[in-house]
Protein backbone atom coordinates (compact mmCIF):
# COMPACT_ATOMS: atom_id res chain seq x y z
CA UNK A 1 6.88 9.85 -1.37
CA UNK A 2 3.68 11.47 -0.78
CA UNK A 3 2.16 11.07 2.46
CA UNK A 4 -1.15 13.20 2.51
CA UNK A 5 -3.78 11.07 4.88
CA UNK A 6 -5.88 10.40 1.81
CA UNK A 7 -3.33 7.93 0.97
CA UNK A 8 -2.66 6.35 3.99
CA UNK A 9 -4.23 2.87 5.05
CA UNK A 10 -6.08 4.13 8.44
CA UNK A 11 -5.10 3.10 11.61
CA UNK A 12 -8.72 1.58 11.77
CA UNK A 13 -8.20 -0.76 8.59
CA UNK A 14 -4.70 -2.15 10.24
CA UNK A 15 -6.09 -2.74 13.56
CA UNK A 16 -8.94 -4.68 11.56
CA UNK A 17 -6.60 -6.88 9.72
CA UNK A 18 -4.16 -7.74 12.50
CA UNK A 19 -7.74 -8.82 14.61
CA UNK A 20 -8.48 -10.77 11.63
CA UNK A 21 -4.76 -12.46 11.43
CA UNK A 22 -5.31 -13.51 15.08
CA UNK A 23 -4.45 -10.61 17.24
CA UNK A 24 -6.01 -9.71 20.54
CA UNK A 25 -4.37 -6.07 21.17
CA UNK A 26 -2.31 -4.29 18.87
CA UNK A 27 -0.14 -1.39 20.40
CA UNK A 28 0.03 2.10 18.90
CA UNK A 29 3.47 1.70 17.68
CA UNK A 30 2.96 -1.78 16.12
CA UNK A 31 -0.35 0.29 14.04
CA UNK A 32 2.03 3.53 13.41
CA UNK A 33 5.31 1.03 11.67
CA UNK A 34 2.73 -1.64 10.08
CA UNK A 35 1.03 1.47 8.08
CA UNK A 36 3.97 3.43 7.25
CA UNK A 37 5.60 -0.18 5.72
CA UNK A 38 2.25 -0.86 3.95
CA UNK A 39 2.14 2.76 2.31
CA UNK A 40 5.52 2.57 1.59
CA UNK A 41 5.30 -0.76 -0.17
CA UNK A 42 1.85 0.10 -1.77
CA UNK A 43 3.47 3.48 -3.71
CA UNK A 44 6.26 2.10 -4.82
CA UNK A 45 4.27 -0.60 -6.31
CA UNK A 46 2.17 1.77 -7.70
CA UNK A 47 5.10 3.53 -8.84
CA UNK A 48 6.70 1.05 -10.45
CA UNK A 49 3.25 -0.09 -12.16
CA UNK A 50 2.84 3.74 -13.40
CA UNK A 51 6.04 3.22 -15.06
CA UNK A 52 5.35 -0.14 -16.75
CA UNK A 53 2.09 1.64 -18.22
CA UNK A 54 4.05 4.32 -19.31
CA UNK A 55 6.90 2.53 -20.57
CA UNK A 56 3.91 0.33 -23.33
CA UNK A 57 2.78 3.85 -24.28
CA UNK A 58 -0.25 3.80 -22.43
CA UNK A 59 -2.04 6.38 -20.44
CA UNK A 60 -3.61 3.11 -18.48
CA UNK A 61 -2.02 1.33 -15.70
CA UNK A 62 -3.53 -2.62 -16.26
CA UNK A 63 -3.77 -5.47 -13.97
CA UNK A 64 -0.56 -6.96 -15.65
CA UNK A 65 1.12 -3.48 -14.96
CA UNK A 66 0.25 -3.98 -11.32
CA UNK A 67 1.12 -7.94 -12.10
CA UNK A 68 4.52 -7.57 -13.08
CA UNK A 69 5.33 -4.66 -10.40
CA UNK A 70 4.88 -6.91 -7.66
């Protein structure tokens, strides 16, 4: 997997949506596993959507490429 910090969700975007799910505080180590299991889940998906696209012939990934990779 690549893991350059352009795409990585930011520590500053999971500490937003944990506030917004509730949370008071969220520790260093709970932001550091919650992004590395978000990116990881994210490129796969976006792996497995890639190859979808590909699979139709198409250059394109669509929404039901990104649909059905879920």
């Amino acid at each position: 997997m690549h893991e350059t910090a352009d795409l990585m969700l930011a520590k500053s975007t999971a500490r937003k949506i944990f506030k917004e799910a509730g949370a008071k505080r969220v520790s260093e180590e709970a932001l550091d596993e919650y992004t590395q299991k978000v990116n990881k889940f994210a490129y796969s998906m976006a792996k497995k959507a890639v190859r979808l696209a590909e699979h139709a012939k198409r250059k394109t990934v669509e929404k039901s490429d990104v649909e059905l990779a879920e």
